[in-house]
Each structure stands twice: as C-alpha cells, then as structure tokens.
C-alpha atoms as a PDB file:
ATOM      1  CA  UNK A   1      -0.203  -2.071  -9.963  1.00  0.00           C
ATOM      2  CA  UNK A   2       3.092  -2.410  -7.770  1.00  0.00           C
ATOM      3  CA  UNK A   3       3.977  -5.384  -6.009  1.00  0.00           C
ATOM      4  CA  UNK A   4       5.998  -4.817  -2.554  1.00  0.00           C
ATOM      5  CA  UNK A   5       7.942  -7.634  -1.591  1.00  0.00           C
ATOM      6  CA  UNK A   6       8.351  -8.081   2.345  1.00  0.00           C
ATOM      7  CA  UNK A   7      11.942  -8.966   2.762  1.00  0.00           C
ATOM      8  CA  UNK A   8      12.968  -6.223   0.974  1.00  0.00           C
ATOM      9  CA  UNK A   9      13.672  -2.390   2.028  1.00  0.00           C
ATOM     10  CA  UNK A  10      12.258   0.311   0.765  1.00  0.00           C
ATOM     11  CA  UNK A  11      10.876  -0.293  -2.841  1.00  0.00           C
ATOM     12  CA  UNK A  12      10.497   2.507  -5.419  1.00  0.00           C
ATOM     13  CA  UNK A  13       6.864   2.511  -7.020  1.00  0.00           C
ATOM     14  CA  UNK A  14       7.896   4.031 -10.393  1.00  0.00           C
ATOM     15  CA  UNK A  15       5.714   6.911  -9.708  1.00  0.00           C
ATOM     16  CA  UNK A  16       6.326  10.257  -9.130  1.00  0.00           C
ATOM     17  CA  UNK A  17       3.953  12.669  -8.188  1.00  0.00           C
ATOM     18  CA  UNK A  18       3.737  16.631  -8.812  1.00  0.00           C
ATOM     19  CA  UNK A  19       2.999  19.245  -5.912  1.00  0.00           C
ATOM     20  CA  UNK A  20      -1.343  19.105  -5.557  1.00  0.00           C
ATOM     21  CA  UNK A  21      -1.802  15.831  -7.032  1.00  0.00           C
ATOM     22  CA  UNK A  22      -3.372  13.124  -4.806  1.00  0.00           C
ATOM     23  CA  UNK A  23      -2.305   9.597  -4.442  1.00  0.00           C
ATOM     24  CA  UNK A  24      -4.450   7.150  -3.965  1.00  0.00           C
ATOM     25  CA  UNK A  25      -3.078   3.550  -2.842  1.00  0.00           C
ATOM     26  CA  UNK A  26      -5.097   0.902  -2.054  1.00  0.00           C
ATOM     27  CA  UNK A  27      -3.953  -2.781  -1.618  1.00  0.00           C
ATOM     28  CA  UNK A  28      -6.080  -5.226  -3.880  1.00  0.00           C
ATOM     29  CA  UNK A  29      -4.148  -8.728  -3.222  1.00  0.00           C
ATOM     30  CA  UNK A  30      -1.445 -11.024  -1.634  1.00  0.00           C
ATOM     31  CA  UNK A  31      -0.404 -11.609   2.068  1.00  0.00           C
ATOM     32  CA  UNK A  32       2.567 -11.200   4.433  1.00  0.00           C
ATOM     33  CA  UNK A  33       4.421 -11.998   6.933  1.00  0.00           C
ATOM     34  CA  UNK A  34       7.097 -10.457   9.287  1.00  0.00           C
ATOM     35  CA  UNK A  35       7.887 -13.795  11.034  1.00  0.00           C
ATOM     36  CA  UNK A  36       7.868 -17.492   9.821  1.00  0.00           C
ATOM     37  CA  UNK A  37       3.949 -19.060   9.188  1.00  0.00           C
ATOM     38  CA  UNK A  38       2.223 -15.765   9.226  1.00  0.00           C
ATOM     39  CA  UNK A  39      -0.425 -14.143   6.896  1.00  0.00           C
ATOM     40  CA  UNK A  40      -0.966 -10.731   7.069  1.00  0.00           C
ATOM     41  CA  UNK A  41      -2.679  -7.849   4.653  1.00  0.00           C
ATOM     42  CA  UNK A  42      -1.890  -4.101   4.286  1.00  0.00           C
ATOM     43  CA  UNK A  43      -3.548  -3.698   8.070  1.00  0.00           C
ATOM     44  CA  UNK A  44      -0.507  -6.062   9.700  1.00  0.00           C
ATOM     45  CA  UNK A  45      -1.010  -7.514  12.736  1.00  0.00           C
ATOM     46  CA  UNK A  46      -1.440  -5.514  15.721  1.00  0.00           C
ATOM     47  CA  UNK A  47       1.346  -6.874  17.752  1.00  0.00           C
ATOM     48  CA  UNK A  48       3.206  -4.606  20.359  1.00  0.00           C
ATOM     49  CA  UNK A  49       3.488  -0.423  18.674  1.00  0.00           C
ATOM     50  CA  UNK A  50       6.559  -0.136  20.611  1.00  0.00           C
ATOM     51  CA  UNK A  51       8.583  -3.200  19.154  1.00  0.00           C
ATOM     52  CA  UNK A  52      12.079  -1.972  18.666  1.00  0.00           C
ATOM     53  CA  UNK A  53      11.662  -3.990  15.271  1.00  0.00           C
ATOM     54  CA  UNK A  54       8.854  -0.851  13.981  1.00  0.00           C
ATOM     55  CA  UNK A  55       9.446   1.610  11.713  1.00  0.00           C
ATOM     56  CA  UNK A  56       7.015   3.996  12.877  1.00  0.00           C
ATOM     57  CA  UNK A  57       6.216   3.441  16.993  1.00  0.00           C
ATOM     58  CA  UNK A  58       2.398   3.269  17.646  1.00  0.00           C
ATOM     59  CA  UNK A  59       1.680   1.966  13.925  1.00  0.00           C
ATOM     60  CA  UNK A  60       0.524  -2.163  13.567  1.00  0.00           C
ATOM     61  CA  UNK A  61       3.855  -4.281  12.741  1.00  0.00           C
ATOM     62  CA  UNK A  62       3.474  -5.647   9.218  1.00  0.00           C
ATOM     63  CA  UNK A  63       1.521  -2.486   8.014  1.00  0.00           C
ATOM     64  CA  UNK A  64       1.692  -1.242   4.542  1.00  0.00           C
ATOM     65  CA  UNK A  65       4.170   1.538   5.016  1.00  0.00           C
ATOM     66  CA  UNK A  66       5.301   4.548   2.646  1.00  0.00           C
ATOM     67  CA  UNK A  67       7.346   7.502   2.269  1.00  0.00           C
ATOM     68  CA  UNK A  68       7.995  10.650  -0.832  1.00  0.00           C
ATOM     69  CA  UNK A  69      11.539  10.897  -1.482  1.00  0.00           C
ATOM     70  CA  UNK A  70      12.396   9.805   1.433  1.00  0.00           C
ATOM     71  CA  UNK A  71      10.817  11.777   4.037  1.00  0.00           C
ATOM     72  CA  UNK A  72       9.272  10.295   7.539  1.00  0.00           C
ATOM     73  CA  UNK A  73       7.371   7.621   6.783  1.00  0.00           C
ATOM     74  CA  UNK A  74       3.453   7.095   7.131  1.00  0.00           C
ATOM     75  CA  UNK A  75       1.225   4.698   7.364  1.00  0.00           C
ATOM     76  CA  UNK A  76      -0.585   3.479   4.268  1.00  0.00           C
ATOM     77  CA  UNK A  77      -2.889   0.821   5.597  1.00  0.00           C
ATOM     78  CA  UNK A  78      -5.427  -1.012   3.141  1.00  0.00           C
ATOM     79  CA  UNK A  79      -6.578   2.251   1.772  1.00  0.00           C
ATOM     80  CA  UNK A  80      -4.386   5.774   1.714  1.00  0.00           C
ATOM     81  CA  UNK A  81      -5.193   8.882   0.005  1.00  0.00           C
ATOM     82  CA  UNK A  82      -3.352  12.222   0.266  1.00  0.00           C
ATOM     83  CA  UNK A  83      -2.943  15.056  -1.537  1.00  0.00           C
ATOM     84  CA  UNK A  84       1.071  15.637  -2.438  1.00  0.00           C
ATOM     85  CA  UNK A  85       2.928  18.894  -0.828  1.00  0.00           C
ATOM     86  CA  UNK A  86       5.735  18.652  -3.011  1.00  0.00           C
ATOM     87  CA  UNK A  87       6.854  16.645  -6.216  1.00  0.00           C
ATOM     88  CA  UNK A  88       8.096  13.078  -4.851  1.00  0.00           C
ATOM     89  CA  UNK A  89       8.743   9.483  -5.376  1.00  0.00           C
ATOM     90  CA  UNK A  90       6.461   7.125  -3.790  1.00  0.00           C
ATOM     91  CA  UNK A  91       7.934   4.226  -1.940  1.00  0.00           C
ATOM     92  CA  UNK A  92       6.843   1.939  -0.102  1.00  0.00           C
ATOM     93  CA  UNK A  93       7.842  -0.856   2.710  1.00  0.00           C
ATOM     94  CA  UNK A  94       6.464  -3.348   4.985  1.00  0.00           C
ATOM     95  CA  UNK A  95       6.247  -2.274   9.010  1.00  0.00           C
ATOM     96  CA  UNK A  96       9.056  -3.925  10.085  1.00  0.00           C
ATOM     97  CA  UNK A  97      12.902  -3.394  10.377  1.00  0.00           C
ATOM     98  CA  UNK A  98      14.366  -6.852  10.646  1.00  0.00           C
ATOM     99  CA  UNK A  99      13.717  -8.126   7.282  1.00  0.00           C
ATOM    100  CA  UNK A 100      15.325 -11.277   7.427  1.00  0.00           C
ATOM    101  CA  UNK A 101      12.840 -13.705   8.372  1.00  0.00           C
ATOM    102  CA  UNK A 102       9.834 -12.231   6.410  1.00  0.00           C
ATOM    103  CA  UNK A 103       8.011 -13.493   3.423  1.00  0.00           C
ATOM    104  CA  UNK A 104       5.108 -13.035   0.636  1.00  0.00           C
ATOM    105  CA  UNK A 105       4.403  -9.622  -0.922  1.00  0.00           C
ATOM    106  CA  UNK A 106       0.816  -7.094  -1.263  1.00  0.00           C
ATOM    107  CA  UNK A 107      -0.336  -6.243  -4.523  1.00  0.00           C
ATOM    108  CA  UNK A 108      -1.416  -2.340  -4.312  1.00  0.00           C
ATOM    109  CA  UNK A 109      -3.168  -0.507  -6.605  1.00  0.00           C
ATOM    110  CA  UNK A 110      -1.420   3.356  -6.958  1.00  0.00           C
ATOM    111  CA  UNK A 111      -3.675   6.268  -8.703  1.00  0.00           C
ATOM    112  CA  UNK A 112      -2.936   9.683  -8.824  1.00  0.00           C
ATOM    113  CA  UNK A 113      -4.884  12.464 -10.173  1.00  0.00           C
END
C-alpha cells in the first residue's frame, strides 16, 4: 500500500518494476482535494481538461496520475493495469500543477506480477 499525499510532487512508490511485468494500481481509500473544501477520489473531478493548472490536457483535474522513471505521464484513475516496456520506478502524483492549496491523500493498492 502507498499513500500519495496531494500537496506534494511527484512521490516515489518504492517499487520498481522489470521489462514484461504488469502493474496493477488500484486506489482502495482516502479523498482529495486540489482546492480548499473539496473531496475527491482517484477519478478527480471533471473540471475544465484544458486548465493551464493540468498535468496531462484532456485528463479530469485531481486524477490519480503516474509516470516510470520519469517518462510522460498517464492517467491512473481508480483502477490501472499495464504491462511494463522497460524496467522503471513507479511514481505517482495528483492531476494538478499548483500544489499549494491542495489537501488529503489516496491510499492505492500497487501489485505487480
């Protein structure tokens, strides 16, 4: 289990995954929020995909986002599974780029095999 805090950047997982393997992340707790007196899960909140404060354009603000050693970034979501090109680090990151007003943290579940 990995928790990913929302006001902070990119967060190593402590996993590292081998070319072939697939990851499997899924969250299975907690809430967040990119603004003041939000709530959101792993999903976000929809809001505006073109929000210069996105990561990723087209992608829900607040998503649960990731990346492997720091290539582009994808979108996780609730539930992610993908089998690994190359051996990485998993990180991971909430969908938005102004951190400073955010809050809570997800609890996600990360299984590879």
């Amino acid at each position: 289990m990995v928790e990913v805090e929302a006001a902070r950047g990119w967060q190593g997982t402590g996993v590292h995954l081998a070319a072939g393997e697939v990851v499997t992340i899924t969250q299975i707790g907690g809430a967040w929020s990119p603004w003041p007196g939000g709530a959101f899960d792993a999903i976000g909140s929809g809001g505006d995909p073109r929000c210069r404060c996105n990561v990723i354009q087209a992608v829900s603000h607040a998503a649960l986002i990731g990346r492997v050693s720091a290539s582009n970034p994808f979108l996780v979501g609730g539930e992610f599974q993908h089998r690994i090109g190359e051996s990485a680090t998993l990180e991971l990151h909430i969908h938005d780029a102004d951190l400073h007003d955010n809050s809570g943290q997800l609890k996600v579940l990360v299984e590879v095999g």
